[in-house]
N, C-alpha and C. Protein backbone atom coordinates (compact mmCIF):
# COMPACT_ATOMS: atom_id res chain seq x y z
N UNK A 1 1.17 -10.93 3.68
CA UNK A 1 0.89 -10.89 2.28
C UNK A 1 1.83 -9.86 1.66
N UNK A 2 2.30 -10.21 0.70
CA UNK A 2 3.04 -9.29 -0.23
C UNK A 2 2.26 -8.68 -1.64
N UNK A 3 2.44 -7.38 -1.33
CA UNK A 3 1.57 -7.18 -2.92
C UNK A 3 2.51 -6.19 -3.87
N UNK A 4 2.46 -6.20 -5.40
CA UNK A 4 3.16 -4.72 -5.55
C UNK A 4 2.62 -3.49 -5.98
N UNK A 5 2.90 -2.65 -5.81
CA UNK A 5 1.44 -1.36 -5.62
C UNK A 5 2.25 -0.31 -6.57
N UNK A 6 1.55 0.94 -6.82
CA UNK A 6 1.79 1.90 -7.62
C UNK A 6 0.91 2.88 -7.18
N UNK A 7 1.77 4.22 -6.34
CA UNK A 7 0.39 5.14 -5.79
C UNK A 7 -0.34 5.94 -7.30
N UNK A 8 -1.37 6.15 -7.05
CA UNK A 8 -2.44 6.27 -8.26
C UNK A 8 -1.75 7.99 -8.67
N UNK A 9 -1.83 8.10 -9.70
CA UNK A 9 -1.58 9.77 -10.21
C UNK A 9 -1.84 10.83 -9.78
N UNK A 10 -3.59 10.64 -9.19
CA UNK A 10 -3.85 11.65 -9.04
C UNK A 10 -4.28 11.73 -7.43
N UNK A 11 -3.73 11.25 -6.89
CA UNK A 11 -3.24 11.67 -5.25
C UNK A 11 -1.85 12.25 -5.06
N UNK A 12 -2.28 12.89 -4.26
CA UNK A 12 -1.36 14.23 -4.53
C UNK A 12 -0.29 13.84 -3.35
N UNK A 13 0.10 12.72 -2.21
CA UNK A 13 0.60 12.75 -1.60
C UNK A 13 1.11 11.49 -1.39
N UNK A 14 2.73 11.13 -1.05
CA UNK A 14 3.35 10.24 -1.27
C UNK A 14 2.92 8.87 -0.27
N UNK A 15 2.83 7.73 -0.10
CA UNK A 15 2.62 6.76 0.99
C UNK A 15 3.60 6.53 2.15
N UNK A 16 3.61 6.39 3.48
CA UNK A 16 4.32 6.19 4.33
C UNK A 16 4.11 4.91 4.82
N UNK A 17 5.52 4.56 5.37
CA UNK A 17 5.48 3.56 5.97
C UNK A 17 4.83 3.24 7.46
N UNK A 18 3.74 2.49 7.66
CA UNK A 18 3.23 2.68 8.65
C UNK A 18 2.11 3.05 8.86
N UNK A 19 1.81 3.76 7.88
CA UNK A 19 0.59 4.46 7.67
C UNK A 19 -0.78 4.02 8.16
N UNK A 20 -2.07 3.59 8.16
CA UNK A 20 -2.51 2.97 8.36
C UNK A 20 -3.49 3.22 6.99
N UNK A 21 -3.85 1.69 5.91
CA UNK A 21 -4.31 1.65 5.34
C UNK A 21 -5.75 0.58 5.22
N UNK A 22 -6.67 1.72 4.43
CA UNK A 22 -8.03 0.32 4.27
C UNK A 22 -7.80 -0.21 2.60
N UNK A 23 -8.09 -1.54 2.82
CA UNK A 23 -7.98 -2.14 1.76
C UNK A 23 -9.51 -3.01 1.47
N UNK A 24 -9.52 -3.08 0.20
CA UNK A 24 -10.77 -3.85 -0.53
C UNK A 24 -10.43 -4.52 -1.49
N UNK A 25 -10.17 -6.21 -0.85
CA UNK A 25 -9.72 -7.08 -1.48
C UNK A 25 -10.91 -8.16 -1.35
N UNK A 26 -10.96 -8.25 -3.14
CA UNK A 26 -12.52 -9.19 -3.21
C UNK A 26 -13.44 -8.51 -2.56
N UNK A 27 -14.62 -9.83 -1.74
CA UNK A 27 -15.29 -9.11 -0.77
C UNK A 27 -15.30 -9.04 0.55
N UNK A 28 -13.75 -8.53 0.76
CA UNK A 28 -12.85 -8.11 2.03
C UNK A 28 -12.82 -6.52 1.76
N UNK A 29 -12.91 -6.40 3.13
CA UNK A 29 -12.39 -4.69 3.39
C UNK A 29 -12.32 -4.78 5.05
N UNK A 30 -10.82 -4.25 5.14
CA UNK A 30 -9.73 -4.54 6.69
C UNK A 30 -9.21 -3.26 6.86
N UNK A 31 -8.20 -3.16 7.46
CA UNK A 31 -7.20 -1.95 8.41
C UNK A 31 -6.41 -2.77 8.39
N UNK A 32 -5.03 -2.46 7.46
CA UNK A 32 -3.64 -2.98 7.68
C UNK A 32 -2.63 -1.58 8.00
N UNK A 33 -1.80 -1.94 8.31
CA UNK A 33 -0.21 -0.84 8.38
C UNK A 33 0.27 -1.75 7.38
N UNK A 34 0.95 -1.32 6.39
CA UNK A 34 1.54 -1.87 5.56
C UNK A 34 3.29 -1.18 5.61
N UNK A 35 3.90 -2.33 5.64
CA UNK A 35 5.44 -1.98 5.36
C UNK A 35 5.85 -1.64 3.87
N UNK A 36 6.75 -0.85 3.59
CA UNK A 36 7.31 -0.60 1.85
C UNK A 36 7.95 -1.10 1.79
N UNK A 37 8.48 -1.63 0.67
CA UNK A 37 9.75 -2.59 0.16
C UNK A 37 9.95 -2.60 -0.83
N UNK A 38 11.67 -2.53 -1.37
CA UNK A 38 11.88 -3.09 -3.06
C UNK A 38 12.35 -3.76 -2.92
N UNK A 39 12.81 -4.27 -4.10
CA UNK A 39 13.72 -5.46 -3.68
C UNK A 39 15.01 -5.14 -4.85
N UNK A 40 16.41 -5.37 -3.83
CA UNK A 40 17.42 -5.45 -4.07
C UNK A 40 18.01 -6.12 -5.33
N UNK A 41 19.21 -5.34 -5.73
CA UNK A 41 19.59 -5.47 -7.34
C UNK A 41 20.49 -6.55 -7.13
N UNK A 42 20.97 -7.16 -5.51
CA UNK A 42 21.85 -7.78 -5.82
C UNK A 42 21.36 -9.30 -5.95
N UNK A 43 22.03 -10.22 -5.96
CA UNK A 43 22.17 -11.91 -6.80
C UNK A 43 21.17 -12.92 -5.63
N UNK A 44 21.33 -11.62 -4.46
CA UNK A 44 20.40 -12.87 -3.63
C UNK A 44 18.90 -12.47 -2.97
N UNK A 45 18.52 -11.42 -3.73
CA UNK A 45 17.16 -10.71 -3.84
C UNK A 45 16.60 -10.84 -2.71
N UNK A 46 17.34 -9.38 -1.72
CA UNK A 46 16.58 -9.45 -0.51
C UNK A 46 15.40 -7.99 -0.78
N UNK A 47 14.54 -8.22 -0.01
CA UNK A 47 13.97 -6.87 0.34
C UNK A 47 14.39 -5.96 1.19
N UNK A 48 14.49 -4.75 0.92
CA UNK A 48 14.77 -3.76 1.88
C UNK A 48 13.85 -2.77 2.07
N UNK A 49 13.36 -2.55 3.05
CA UNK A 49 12.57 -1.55 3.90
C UNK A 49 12.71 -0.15 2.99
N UNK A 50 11.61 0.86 2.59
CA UNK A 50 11.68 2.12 2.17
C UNK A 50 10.76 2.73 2.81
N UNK A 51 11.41 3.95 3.74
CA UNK A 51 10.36 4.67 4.23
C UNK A 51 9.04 5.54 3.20
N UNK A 52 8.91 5.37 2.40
CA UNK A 52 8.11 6.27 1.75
C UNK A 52 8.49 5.45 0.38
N UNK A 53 7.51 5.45 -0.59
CA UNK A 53 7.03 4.73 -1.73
C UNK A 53 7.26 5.69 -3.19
N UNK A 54 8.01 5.31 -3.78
CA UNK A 54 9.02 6.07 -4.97
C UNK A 54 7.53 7.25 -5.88
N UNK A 55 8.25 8.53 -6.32
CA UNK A 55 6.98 9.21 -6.71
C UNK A 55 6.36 8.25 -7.63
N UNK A 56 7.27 7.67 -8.82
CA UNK A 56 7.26 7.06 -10.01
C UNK A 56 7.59 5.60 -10.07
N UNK A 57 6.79 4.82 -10.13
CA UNK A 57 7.32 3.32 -10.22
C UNK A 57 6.35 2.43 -9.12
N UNK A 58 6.97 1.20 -9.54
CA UNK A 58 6.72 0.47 -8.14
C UNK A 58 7.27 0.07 -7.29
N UNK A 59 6.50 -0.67 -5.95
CA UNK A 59 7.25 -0.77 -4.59
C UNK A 59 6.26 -1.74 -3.92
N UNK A 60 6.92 -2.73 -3.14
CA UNK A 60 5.98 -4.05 -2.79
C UNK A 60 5.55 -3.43 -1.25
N UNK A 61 4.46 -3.56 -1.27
CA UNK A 61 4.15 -3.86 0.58
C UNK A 61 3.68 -5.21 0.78
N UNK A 62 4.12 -5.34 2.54
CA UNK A 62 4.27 -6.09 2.99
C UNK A 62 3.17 -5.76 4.51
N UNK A 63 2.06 -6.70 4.67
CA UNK A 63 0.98 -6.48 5.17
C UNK A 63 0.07 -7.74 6.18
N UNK A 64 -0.44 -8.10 6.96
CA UNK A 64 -1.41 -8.83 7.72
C UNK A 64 -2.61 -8.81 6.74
N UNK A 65 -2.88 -9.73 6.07
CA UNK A 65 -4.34 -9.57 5.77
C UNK A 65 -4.87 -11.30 5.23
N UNK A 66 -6.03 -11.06 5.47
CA UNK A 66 -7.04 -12.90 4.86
C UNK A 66 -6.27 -13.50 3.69
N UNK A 67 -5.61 -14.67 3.60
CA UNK A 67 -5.78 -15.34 2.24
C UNK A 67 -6.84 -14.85 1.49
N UNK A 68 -6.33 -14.78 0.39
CA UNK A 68 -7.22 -14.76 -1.18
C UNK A 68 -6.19 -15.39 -2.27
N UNK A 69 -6.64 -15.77 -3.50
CA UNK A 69 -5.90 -15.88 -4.89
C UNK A 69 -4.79 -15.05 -5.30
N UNK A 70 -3.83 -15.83 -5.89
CA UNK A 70 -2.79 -14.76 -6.49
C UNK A 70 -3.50 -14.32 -7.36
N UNK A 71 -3.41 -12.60 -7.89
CA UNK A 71 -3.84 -12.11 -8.60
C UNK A 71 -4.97 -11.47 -8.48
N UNK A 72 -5.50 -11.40 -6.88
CA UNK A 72 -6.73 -10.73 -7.43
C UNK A 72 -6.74 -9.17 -6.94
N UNK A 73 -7.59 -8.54 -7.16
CA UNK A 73 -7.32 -7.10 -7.42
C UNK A 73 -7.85 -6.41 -5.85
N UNK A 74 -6.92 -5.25 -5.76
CA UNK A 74 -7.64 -4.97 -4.58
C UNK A 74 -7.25 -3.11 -4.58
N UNK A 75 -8.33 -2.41 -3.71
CA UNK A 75 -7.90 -1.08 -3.60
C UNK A 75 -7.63 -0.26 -2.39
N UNK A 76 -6.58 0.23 -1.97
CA UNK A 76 -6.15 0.85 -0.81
C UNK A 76 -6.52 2.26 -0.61
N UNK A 77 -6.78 2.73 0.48
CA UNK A 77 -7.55 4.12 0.61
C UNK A 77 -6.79 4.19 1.72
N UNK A 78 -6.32 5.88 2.03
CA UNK A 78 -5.72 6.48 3.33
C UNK A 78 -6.29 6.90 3.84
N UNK A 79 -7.50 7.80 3.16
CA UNK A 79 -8.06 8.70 4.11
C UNK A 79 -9.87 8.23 3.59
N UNK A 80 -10.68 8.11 4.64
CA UNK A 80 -11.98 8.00 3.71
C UNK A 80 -12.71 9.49 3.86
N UNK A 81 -12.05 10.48 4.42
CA UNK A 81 -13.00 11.81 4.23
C UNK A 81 -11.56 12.81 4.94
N UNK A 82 -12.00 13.97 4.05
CA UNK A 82 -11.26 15.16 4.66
C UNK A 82 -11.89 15.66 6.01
N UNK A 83 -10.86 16.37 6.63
CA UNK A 83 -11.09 17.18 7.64
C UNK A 83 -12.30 18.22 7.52
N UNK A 84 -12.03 18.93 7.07
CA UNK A 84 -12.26 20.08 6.52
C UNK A 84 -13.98 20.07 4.99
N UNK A 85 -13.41 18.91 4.82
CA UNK A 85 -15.17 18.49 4.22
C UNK A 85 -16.76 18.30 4.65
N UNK A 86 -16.40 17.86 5.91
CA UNK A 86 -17.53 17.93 6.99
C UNK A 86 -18.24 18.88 7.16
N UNK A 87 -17.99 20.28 7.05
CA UNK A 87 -18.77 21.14 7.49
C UNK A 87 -19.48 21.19 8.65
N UNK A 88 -20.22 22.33 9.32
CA UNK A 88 -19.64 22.54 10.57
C UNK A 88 -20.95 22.40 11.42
């Protein structure tokens, strides 16, 4: 699946390639690694691989996940709890 994403403002830390992400698409929620990608300025619009996802703008990933509809909305999470939040 290809999607194009925009990391949210107020996360404070950039996306990696590889990473391992949860996603909530419809009423789906999985574990993908998602690859980064833009796509090229030149005439025969390839994608090229970006290790890390621009501060500002967008950037497509490229991912394993269920058919669904073009267009429907979905939300990616890196981490679901801090380290250090748990308490002891």
């Amino acid at each position: 699946m290809r999607v194009k994403i925009k990391k949210h403002r107020w996360y404070p830390h950039i996306l990696k390639t590889k990473d391992p992400v949860t996603i909530s698409m419809g009423w789906r929620k999985f574990q993908t690694v998602p690859v980064y990608t833009m796509q090229s300025d030149d005439e025969n619009d390839k994608m090229r691989m970006i290790k890390y996802t621009p501060k500002f703008g967008y950037a497509y990933a490229v991912f394993y996940a269920p058919t669904c509809l073009v267009g429907t909305p979905f939300v990616g999470v890196q981490r679901l709890y801090e380290a250090d939040d748990q308490g002891a």
